[in-house]
N, C-alpha and C. Protein backbone atom coordinates (compact mmCIF):
# COMPACT_ATOMS: atom_id res chain seq x y z
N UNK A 1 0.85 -1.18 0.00
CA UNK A 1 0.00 0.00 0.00
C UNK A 1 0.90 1.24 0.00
N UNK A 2 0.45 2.06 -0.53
CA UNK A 2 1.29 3.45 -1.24
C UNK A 2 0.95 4.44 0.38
N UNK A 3 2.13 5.18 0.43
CA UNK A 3 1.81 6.33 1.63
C UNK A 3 1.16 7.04 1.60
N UNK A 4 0.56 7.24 0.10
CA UNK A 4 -1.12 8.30 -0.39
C UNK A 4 -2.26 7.78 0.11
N UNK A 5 -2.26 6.04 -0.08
CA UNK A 5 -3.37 5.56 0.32
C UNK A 5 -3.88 5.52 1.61
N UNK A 6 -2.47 5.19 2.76
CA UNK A 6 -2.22 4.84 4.12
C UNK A 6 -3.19 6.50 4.59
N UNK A 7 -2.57 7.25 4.00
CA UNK A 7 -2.98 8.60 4.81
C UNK A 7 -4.54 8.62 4.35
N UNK A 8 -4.65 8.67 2.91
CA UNK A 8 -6.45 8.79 2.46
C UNK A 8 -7.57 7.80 3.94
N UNK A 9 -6.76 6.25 4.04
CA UNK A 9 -7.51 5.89 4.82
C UNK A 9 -7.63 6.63 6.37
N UNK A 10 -6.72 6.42 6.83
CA UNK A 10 -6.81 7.43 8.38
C UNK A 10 -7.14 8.11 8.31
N UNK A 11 -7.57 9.46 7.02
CA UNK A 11 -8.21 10.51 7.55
C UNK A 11 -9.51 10.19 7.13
N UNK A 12 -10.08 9.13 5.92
CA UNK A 12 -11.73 8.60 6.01
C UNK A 12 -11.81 8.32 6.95
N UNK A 13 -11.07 7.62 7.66
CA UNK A 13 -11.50 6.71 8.95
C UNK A 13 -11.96 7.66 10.05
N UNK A 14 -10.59 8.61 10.22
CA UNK A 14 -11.26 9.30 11.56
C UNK A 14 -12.51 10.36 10.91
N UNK A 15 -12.61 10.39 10.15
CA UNK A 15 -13.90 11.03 9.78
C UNK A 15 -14.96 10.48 9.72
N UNK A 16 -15.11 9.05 9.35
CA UNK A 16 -16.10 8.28 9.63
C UNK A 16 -16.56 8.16 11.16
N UNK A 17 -15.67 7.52 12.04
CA UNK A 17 -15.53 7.84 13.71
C UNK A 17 -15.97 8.61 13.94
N UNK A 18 -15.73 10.22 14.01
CA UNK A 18 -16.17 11.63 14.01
C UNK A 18 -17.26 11.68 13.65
N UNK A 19 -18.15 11.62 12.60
CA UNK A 19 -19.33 11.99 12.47
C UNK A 19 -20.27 11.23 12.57
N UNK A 20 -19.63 9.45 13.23
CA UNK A 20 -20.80 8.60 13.90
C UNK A 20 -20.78 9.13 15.33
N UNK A 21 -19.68 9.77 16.04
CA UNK A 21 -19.84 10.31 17.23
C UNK A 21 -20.36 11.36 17.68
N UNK A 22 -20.26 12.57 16.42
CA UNK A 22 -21.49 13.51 16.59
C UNK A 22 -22.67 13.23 16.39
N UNK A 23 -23.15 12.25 15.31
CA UNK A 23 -24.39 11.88 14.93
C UNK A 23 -24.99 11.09 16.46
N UNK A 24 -24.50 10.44 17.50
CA UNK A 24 -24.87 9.61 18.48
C UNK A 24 -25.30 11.00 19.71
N UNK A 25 -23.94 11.77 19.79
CA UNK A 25 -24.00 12.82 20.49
C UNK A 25 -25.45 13.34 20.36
N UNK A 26 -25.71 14.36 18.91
CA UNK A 26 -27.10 14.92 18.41
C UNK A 26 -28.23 14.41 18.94
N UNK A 27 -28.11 12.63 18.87
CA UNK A 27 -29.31 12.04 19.08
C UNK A 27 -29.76 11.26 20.24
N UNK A 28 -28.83 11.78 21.44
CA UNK A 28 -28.73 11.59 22.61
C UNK A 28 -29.33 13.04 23.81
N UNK A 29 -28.67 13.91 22.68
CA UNK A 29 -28.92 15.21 23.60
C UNK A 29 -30.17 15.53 22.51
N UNK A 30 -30.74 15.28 21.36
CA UNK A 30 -32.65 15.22 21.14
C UNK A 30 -33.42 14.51 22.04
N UNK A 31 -33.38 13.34 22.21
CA UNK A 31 -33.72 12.51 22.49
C UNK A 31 -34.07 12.75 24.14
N UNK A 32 -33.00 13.17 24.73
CA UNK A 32 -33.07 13.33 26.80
C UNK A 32 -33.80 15.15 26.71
N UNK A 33 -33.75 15.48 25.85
CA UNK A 33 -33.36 17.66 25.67
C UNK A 33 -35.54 17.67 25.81
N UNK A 34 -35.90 18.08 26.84
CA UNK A 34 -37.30 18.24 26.81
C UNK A 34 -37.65 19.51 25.76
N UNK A 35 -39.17 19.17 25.12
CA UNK A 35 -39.17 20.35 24.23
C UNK A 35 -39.84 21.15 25.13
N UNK A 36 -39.84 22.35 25.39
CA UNK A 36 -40.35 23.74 26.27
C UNK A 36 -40.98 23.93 24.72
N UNK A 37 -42.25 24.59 25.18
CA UNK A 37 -43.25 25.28 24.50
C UNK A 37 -43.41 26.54 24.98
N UNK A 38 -42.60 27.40 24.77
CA UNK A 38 -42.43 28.63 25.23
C UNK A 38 -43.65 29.73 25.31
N UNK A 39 -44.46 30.31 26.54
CA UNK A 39 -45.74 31.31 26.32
C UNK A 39 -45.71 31.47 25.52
N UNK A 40 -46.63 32.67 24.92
CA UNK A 40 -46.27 33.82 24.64
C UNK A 40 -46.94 34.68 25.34
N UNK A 41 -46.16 36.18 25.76
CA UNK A 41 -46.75 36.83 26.62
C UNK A 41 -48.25 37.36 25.87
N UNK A 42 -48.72 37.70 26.67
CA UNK A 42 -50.33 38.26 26.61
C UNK A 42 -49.88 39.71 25.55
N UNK A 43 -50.33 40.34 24.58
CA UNK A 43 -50.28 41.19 24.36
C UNK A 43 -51.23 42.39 25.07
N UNK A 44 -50.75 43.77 25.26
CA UNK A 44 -50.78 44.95 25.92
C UNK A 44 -52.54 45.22 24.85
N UNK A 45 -53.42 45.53 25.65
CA UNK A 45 -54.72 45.92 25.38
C UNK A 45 -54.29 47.65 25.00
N UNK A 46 -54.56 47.66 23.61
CA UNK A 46 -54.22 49.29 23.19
C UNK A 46 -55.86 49.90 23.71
N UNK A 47 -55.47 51.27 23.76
CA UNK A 47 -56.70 51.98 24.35
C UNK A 47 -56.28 53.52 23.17
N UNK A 48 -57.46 53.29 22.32
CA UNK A 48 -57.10 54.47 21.41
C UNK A 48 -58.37 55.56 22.67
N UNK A 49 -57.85 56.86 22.17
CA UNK A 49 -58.40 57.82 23.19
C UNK A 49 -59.38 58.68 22.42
């Protein structure tokens, strides 16, 4: 195996690694992360004069 190839693989590799570990991360912290349904405040009653 050529020293072009050796390197092409280690850096697919840790990139493969890497973005199955963010992808697990993402769907760990969706998954536990409660959804808040945020108010909304009351709007201010205008009073024309």
């Amino acid at each position: 195996m050529s020293l072009a190839t050796t390197i092409m693989l280690l850096i697919c590799g840790w990139l493969a690694v890497a973005g199955a570990m963010l992808w697990g991360v993402l769907r760990i912290t969706r998954r536990h992360h409660p959804h808040v349904k945020t108010a909304k405040p009351p709007k201010a009653a205008v009073r024309h004069a």
